[in-house]
C-alpha atoms as a PDB file:
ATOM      1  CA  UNK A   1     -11.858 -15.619   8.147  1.00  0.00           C
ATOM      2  CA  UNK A   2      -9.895 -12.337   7.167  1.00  0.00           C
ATOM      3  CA  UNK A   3     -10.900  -8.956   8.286  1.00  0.00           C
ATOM      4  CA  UNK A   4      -9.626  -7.397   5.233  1.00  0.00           C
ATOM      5  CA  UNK A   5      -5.886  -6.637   3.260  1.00  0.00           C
ATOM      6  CA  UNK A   6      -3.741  -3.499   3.858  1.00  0.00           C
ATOM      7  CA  UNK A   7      -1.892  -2.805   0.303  1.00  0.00           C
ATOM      8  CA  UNK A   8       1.508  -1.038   1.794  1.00  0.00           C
ATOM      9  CA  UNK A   9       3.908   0.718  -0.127  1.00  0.00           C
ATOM     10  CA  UNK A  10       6.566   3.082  -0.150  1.00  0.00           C
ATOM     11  CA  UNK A  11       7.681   6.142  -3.160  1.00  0.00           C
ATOM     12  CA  UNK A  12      10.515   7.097  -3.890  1.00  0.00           C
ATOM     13  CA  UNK A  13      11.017  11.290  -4.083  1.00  0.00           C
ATOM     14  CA  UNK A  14      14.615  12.651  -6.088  1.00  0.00           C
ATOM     15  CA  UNK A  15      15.185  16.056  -4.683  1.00  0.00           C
ATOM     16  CA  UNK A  16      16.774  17.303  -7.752  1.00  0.00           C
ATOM     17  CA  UNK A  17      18.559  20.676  -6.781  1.00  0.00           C
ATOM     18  CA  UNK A  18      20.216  18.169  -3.622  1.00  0.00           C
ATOM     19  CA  UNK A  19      20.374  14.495  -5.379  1.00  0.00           C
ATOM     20  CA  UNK A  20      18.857  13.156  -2.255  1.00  0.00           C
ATOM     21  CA  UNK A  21      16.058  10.868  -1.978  1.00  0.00           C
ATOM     22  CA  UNK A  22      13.779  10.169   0.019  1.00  0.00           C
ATOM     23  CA  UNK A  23      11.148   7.152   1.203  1.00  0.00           C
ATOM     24  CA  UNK A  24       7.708   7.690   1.839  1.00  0.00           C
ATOM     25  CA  UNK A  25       5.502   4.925   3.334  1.00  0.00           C
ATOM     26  CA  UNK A  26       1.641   4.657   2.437  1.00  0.00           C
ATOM     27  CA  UNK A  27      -0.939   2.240   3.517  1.00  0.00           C
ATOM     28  CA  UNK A  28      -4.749   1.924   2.599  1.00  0.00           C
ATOM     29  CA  UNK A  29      -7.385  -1.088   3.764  1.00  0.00           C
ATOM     30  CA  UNK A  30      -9.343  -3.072   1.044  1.00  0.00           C
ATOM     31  CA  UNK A  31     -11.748  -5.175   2.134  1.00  0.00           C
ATOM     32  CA  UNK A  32     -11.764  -7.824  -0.294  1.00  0.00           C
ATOM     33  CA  UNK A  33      -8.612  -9.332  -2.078  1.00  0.00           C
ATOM     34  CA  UNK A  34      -9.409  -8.631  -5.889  1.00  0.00           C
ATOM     35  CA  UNK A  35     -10.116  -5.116  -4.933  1.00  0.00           C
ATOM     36  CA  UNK A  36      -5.966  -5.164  -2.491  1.00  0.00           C
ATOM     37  CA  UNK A  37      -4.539  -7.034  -5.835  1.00  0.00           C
ATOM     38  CA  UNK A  38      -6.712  -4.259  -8.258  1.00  0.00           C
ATOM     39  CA  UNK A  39      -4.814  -1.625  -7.212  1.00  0.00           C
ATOM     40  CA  UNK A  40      -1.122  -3.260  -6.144  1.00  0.00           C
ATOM     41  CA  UNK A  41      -0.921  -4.013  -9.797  1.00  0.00           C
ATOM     42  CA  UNK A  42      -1.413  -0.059 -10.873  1.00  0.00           C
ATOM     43  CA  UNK A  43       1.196   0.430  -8.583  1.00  0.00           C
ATOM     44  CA  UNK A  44       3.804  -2.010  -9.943  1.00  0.00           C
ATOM     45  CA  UNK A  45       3.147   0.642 -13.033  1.00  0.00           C
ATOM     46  CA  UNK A  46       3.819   4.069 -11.471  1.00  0.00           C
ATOM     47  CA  UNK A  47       8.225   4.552 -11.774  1.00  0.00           C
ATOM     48  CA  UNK A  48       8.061   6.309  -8.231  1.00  0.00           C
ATOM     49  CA  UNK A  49       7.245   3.087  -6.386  1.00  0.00           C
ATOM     50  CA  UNK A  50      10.042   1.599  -4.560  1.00  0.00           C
ATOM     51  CA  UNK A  51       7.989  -1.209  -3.234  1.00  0.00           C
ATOM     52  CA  UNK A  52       5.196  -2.477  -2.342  1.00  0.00           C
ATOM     53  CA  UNK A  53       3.087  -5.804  -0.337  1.00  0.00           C
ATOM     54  CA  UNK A  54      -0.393  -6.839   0.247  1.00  0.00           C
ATOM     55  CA  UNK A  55      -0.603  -7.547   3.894  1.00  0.00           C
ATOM     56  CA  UNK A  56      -3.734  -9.810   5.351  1.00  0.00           C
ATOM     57  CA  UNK A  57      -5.437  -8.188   8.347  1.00  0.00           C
ATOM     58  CA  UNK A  58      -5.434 -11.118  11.189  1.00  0.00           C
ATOM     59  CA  UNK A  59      -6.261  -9.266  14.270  1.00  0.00           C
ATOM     60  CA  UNK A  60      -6.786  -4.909  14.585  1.00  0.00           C
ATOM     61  CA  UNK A  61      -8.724  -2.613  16.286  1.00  0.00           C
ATOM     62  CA  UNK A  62      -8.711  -0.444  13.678  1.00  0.00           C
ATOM     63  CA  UNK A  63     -10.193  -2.361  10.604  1.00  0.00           C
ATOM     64  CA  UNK A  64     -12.701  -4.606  11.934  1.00  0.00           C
ATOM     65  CA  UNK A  65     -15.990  -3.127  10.785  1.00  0.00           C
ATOM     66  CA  UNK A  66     -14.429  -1.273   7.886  1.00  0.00           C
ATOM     67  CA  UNK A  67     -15.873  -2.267   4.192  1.00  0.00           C
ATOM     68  CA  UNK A  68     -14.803  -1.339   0.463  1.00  0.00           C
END
């Protein structure tokens, strides 16, 4: 049995006076699949999103008892 999905992903920020970019991670915990899958598909439609993965919790200390 799962103990709940991690939706990971990571934006891309243009500094526009430099050129640079840069790469910022983000996680958050879903408790259910449908609900992970929900919201990695309104990410697929944001242009800053560089990536992004569902991840199944298999073992954690931290998400255990969590629900959503």
């Amino acid at each position: 049995m799962s103990s709940g999905f991690i939706l990971v992903w990571t934006e891309k920020e243009k500094n526009y006076h430099t050129g640079s970019e840069k790469l910022t991670d983000h996680y958050e915990y879903y408790a259910t699949k449908k609900n992970a899958n929900t919201a990695y598909k309104r990410l697929l439609d944001i242009d800053d999103v560089y990536s992004a993965s569902i991840c199944n919790v298999v073992e954690s200390t931290d998400y255990e008892e969590q629900t959503q």
